[in-house]
Protein backbone atom coordinates (compact mmCIF):
# COMPACT_ATOMS: atom_id res chain seq x y z
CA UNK A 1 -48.60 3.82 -60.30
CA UNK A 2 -48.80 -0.03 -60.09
CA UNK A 3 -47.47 -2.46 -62.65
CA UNK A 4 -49.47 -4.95 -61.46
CA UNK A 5 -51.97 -5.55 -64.48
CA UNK A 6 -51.60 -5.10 -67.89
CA UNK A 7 -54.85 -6.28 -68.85
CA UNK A 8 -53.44 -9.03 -71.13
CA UNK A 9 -52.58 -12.46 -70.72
CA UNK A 10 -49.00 -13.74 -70.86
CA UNK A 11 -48.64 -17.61 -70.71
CA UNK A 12 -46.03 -19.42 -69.01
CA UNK A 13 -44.25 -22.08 -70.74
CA UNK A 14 -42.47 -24.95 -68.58
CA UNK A 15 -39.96 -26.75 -70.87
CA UNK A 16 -38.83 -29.90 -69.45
CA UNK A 17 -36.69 -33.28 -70.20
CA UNK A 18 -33.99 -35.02 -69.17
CA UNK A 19 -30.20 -33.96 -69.80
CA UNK A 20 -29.30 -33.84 -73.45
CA UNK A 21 -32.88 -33.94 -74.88
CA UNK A 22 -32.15 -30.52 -76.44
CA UNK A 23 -34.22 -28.63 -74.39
CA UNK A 24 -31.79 -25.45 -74.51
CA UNK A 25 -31.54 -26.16 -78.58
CA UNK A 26 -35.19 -25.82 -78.91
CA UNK A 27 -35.72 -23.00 -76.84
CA UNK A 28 -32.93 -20.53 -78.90
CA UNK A 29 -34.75 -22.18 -81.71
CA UNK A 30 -38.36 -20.49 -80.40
CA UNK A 31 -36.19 -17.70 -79.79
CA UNK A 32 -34.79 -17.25 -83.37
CA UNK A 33 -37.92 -17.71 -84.61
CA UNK A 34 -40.36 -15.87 -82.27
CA UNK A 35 -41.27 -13.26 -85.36
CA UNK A 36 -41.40 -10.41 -83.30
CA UNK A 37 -42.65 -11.69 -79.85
CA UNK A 38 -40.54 -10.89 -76.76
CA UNK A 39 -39.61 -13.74 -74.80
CA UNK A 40 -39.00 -14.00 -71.26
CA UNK A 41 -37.24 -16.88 -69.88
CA UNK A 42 -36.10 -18.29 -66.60
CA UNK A 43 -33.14 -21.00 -67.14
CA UNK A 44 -32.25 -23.95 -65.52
CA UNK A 45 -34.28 -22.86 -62.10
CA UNK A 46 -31.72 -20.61 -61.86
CA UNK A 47 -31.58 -17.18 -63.91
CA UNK A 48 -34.60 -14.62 -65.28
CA UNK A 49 -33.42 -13.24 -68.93
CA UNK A 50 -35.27 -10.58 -69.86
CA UNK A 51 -34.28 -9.79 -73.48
CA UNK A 52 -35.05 -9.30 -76.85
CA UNK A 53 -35.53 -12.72 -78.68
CA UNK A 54 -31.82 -12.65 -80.61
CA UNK A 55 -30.10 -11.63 -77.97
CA UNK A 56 -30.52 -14.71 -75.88
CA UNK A 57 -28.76 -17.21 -77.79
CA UNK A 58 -25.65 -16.64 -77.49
CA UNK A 59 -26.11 -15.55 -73.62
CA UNK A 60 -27.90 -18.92 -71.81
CA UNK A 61 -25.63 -20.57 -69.13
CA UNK A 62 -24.33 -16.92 -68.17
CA UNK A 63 -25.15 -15.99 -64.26
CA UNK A 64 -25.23 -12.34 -65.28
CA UNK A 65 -25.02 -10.94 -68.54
CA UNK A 66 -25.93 -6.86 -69.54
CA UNK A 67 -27.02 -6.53 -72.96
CA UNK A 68 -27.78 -3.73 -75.37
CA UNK A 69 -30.56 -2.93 -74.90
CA UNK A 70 -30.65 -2.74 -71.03
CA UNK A 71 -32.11 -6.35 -69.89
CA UNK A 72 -30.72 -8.31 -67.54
CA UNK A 73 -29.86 -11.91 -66.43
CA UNK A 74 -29.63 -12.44 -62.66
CA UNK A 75 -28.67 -15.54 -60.85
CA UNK A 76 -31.30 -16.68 -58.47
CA UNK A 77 -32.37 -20.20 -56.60
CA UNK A 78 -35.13 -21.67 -58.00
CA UNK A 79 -37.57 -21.02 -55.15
CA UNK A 80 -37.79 -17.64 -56.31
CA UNK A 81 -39.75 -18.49 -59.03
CA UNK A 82 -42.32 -16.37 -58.08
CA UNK A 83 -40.63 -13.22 -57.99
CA UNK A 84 -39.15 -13.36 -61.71
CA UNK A 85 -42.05 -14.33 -62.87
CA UNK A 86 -43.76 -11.21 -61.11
CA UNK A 87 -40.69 -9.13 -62.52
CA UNK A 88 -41.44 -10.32 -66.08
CA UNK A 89 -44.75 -9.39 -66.29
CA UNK A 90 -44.67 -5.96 -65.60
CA UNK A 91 -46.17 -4.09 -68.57
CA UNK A 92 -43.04 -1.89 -68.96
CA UNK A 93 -41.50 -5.42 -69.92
CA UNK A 94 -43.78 -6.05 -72.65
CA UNK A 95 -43.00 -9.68 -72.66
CA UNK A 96 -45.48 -11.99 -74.55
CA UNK A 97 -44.49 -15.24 -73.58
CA UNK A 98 -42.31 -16.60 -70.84
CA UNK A 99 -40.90 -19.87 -71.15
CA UNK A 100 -39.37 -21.66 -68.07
CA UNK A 101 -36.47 -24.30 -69.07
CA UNK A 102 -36.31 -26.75 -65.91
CA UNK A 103 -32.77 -28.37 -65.48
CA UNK A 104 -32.64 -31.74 -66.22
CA UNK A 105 -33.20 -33.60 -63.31
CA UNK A 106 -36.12 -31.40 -62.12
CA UNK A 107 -39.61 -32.61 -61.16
CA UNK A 108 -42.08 -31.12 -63.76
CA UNK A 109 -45.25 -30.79 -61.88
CA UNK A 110 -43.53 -28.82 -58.99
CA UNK A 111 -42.79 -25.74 -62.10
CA UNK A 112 -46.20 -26.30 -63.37
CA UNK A 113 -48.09 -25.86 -59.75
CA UNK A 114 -45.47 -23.17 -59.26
CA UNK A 115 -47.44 -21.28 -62.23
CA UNK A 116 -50.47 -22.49 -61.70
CA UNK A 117 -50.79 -21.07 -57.72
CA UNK A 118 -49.40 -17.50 -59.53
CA UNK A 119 -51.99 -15.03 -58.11
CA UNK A 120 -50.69 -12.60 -61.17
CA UNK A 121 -53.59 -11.17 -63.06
CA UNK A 122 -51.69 -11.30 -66.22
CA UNK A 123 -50.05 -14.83 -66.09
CA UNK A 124 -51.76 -17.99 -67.27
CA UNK A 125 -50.25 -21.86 -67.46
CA UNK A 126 -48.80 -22.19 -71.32
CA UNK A 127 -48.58 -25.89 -70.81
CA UNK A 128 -45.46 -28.58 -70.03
CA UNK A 129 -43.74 -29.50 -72.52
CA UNK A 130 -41.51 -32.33 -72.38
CA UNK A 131 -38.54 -33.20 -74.73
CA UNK A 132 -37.28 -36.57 -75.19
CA UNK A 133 -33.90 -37.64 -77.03
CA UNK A 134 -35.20 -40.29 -79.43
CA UNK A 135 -31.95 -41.85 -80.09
CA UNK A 136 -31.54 -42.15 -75.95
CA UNK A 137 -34.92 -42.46 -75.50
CA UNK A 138 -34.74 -46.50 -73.98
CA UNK A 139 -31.72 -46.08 -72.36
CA UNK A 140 -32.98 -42.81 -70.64
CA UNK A 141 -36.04 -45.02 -69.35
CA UNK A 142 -34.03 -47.56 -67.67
CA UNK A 143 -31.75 -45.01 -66.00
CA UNK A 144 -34.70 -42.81 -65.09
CA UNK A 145 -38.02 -44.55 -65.02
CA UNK A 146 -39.98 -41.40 -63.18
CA UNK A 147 -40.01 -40.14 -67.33
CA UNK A 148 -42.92 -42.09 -67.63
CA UNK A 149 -44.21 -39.99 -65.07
CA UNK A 150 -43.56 -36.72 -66.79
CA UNK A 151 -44.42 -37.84 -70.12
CA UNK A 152 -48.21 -38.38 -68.46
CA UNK A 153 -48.44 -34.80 -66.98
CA UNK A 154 -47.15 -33.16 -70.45
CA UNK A 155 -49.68 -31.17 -72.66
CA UNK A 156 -46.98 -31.39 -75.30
CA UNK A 157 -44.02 -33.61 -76.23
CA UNK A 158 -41.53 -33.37 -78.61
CA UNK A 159 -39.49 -36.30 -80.09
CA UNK A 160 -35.89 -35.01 -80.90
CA UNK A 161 -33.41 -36.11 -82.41
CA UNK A 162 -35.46 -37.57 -84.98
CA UNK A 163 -32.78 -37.97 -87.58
CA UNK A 164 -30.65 -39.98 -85.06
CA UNK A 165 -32.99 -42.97 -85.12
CA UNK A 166 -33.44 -45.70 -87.61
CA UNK A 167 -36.39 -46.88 -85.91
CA UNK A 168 -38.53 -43.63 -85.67
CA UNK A 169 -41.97 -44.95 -86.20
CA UNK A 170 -41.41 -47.38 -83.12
CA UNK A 171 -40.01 -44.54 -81.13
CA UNK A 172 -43.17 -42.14 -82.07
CA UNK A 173 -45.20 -45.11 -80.95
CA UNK A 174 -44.04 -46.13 -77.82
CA UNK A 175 -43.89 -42.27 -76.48
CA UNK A 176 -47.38 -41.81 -77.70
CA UNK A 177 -48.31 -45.04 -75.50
CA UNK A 178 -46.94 -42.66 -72.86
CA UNK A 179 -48.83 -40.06 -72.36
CA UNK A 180 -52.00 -38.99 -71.82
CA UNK A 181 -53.82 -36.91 -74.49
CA UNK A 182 -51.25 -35.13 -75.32
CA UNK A 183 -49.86 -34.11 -78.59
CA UNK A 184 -46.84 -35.82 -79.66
CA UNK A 185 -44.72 -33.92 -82.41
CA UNK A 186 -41.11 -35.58 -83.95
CA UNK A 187 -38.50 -32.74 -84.48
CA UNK A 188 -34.76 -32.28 -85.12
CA UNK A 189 -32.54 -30.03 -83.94
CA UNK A 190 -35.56 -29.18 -81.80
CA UNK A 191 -37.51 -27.28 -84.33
CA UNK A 192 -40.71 -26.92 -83.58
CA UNK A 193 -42.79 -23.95 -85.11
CA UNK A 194 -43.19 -21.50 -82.78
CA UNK A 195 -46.64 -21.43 -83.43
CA UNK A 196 -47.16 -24.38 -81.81
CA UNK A 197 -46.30 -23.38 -78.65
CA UNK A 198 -47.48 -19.51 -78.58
CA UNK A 199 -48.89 -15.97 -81.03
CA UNK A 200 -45.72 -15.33 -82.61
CA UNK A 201 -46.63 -11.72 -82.44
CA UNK A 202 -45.84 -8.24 -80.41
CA UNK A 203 -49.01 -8.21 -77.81
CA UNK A 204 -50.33 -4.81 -79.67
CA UNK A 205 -50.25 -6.38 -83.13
CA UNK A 206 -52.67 -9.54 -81.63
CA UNK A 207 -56.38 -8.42 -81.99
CA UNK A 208 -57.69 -9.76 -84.68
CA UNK A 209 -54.97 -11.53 -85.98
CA UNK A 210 -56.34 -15.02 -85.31
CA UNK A 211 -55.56 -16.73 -87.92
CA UNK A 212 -52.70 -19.09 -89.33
CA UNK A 213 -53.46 -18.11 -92.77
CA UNK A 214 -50.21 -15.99 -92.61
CA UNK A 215 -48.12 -18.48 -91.11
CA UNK A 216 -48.69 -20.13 -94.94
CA UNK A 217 -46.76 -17.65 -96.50
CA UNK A 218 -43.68 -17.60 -94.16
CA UNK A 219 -40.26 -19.17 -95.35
CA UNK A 220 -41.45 -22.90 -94.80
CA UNK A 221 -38.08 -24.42 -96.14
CA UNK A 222 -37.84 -26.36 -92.93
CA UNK A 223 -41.15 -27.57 -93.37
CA UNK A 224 -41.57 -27.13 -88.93
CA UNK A 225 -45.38 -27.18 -89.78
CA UNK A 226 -45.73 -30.67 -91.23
CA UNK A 227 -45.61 -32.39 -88.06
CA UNK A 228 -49.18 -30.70 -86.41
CA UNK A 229 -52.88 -29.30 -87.96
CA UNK A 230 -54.54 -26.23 -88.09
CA UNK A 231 -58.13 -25.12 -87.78
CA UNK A 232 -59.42 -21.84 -87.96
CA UNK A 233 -63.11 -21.24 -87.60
CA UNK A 234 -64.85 -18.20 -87.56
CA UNK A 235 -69.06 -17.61 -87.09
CA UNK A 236 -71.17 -14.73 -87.63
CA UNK A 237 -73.78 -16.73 -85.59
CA UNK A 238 -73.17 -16.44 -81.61
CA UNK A 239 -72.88 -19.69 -80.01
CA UNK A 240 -74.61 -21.55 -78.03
CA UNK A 241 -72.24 -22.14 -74.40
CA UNK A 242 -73.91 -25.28 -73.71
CA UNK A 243 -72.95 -26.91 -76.79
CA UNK A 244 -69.16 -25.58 -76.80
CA UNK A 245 -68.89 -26.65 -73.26
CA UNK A 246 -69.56 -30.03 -74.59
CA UNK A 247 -67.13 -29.70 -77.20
CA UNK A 248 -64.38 -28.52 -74.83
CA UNK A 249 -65.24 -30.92 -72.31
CA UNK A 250 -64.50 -33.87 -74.93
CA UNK A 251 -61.53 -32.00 -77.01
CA UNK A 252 -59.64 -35.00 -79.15
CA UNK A 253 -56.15 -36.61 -78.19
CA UNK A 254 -53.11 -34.71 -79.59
CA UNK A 255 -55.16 -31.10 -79.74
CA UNK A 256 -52.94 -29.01 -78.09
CA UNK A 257 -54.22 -25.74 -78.10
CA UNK A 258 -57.31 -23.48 -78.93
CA UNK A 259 -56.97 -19.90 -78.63
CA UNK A 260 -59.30 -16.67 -80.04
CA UNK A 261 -62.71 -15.24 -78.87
CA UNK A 262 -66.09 -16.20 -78.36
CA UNK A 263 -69.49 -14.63 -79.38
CA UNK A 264 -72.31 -16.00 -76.96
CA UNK A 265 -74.77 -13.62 -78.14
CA UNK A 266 -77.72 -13.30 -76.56
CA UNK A 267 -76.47 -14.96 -73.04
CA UNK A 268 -73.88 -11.74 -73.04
CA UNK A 269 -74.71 -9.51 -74.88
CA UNK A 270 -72.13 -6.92 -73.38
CA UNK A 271 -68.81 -9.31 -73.63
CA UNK A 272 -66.94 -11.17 -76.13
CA UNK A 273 -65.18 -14.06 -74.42
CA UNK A 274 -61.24 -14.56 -74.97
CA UNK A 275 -60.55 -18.78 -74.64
CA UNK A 276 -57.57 -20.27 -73.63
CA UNK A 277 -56.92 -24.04 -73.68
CA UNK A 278 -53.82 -26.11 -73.59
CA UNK A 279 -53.63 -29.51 -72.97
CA UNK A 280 -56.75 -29.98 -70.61
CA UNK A 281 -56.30 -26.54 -69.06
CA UNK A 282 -59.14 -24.50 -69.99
CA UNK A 283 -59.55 -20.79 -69.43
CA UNK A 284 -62.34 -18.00 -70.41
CA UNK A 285 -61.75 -14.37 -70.21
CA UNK A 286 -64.49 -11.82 -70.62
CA UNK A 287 -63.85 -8.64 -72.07
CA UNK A 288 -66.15 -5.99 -73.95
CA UNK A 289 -66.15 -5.96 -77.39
CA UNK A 290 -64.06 -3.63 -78.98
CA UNK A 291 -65.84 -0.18 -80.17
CA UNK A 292 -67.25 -0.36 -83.82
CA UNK A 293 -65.70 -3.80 -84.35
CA UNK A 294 -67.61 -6.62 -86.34
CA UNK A 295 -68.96 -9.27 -83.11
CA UNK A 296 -67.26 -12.53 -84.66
CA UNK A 297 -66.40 -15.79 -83.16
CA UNK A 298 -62.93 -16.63 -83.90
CA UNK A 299 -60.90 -19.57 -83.28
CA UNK A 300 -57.91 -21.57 -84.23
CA UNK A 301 -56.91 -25.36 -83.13
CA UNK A 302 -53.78 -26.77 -83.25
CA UNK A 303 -52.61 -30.54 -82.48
CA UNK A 304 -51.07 -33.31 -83.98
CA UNK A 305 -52.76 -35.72 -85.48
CA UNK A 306 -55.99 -34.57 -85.54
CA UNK A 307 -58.48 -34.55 -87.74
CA UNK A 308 -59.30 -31.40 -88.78
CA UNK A 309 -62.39 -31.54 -90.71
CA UNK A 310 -64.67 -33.40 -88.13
CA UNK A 311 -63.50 -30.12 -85.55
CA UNK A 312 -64.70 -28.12 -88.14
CA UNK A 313 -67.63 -29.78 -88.41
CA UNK A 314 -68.21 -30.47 -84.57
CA UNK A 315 -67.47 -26.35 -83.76
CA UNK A 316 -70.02 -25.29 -86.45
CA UNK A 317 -72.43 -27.72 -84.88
CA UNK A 318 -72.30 -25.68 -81.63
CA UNK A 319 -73.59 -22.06 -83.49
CA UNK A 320 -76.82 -21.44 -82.81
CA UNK A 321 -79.89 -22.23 -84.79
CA UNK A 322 -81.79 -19.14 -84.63
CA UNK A 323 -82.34 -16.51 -81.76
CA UNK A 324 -81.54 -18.67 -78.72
CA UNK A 325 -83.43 -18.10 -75.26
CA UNK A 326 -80.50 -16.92 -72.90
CA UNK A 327 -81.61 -17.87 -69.55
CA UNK A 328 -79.57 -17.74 -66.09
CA UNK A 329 -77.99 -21.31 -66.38
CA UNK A 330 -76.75 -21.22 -70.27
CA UNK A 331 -73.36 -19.70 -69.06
CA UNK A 332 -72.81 -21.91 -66.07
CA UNK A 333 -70.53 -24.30 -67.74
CA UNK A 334 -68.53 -21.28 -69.14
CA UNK A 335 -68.13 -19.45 -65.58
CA UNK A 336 -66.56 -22.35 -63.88
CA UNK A 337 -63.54 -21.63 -66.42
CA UNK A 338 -63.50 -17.91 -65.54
CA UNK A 339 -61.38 -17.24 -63.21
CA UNK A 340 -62.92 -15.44 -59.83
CA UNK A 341 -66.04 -15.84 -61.48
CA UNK A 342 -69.51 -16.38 -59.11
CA UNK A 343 -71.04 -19.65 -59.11
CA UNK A 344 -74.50 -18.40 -59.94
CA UNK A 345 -73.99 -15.81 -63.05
CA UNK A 346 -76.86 -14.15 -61.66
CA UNK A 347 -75.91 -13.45 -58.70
């Protein structure tokens, strides 16, 4: 029997920045603090680990470890980025997240068109994030003036090293000048709530558990929150595709992410639709509703710096008023985001 599908998306996380950013530091962080998710991760273009979340932090670096609990780090050159990736997403895996850590010299966008040419079924671009050393950060732009460059491609970037700075609100600033759209979010020590990045829970524990409102009662001594916003909206009225489209199409600076599932009503009746969006990557996933379970839309936002009320406001705007008229073109804007989807939904 194939492993080729599991029927569940696993995004792909490319972690990028220069040497010393703290790229490694952040990613045991997300490791340590994954809450139960299983982590896949290929190192410095070089090595596929695929082990439990603890277990990883004291093994990065190593060409071949054997662990406990049977997983393995290989050595391999980075053009066979492919065929980890393939290895990690076989169902008997049960990874939830994979998270690629470039080395620090490497060119970004070659990782992230890697992942985005992935024919796998069950693989879908987490976003680039980039991590800049904010006490280095001019001196790294002199030496290496292409991380302007990457700072533009990334759908997230963290500013580390935040307590090394005495100047941090000119820092913050001058990266945010930098890129394009993206969320910008200070850390130190590179923690950065997990929940940022992905669902910091096993894949069978997922449906239904949209919200952040749990997140709220975790130990938040560190306060990793503070630095990005929430939204969670839910409707018992379908909506209208047209009018999300709109509001997808024109998503705010510094919102990084929108994940849950979509109730278009009367344009399909039959499916619920599962969105993904980071950055300006936008995917929809149909998928029948679940047997006997309430038909809800359900979403949650995350980004920095954004205001959370008027998204509110601007997502219950697209419900619809009423019984809508679902006729062959409503879903149009929707199916050019699903992938292998027909240009004419009726055909």
């Amino acid at each position: 029997m194939s492993e080729r599908s599991s029927g569940r998306q696993i995004p792909v996380v490319v972690l990028a920045g220069f040497l010393g950013s703290g790229k490694t530091t952040l990613l045991n962080h997300l490791l340590h603090r994954s809450g139960g998710s299983r982590i896949g991760a290929v190192v410095n273009d070089f090595g596929a680990i695929e082990i439990d979340a603890m277990a990883v932090a004291g093994a990065l670096g190593d060409s071949t470890v054997s662990l406990g609990n049977g997983c393995l780090c290989c050595a391999v050159d980075g053009s066979e980025l492919d065929v980890y990736l393939e290895r990690l997403a076989r169902p008997s895996a049960g990874i939830d997240v994979i998270v690629i850590e470039a080395s620090g010299l490497a060119e970004p966008q070659e990782l992230v068109r890697m992942v985005l040419a992935s024919e796998h079924p069950d693989l879908v671009y987490g976003g680039l994030v980039e991590v800049v050393d904010a006490a280095e950060f001019d001196d790294t732009r002199a030496r290496h003036p292409e991380i302007d460059r990457h700072l533009a491609l990334a759908d997230l970037v963290v500013v580390n090293k935040m307590d090394r700075v005495t100047d941090a609100s000119r820092v913050l600033t001058l990266v945010r000048s930098l890129v394009d759209r993206a969320a910008v979010v200070p850390a130190t020590h590179g923690r950065v709530d997990p929940e940022f990045l992905f669902d910091c829970r096993p894949s069978e524990e997922r449906v239904g558990q949209l919200s952040f409102d749990d997140l709220h009662h975790a130990d938040h001594s560190e306060h990793l929150h503070a630095a990005y916003d929430s939204v969670s909206f839910v409707s018992e009225r379908p909506l209208d595709p047209r009018r999300l489209i709109r509001f997808l199409d024109s998503r705010p600076e510094g919102l990084y992410r929108i994940k849950g599932y979509v109730d278009f009503g009367p344009y399909d009746v039959g499916n619920r639709y599962a969105v993904h969006a980071v950055g300006p990557f936008l995917r929809f996933y149909p998928e029948p509703w679940p047997a006997g379970g309430e038909r809800l839309t359900q979403l949650v936002l995350i980004g920095s710096g954004i205001d959370a009320t008027a998204l509110g406001e601007e997502l219950e705007a697209c419900a619809s008023d009423g019984a809508p008229h679902a006729d062959d073109h409503g879903m149009w804007g929707v199916l050019r985001y699903v992938q292998g989807a027909a240009e004419d939904p009726a055909a």
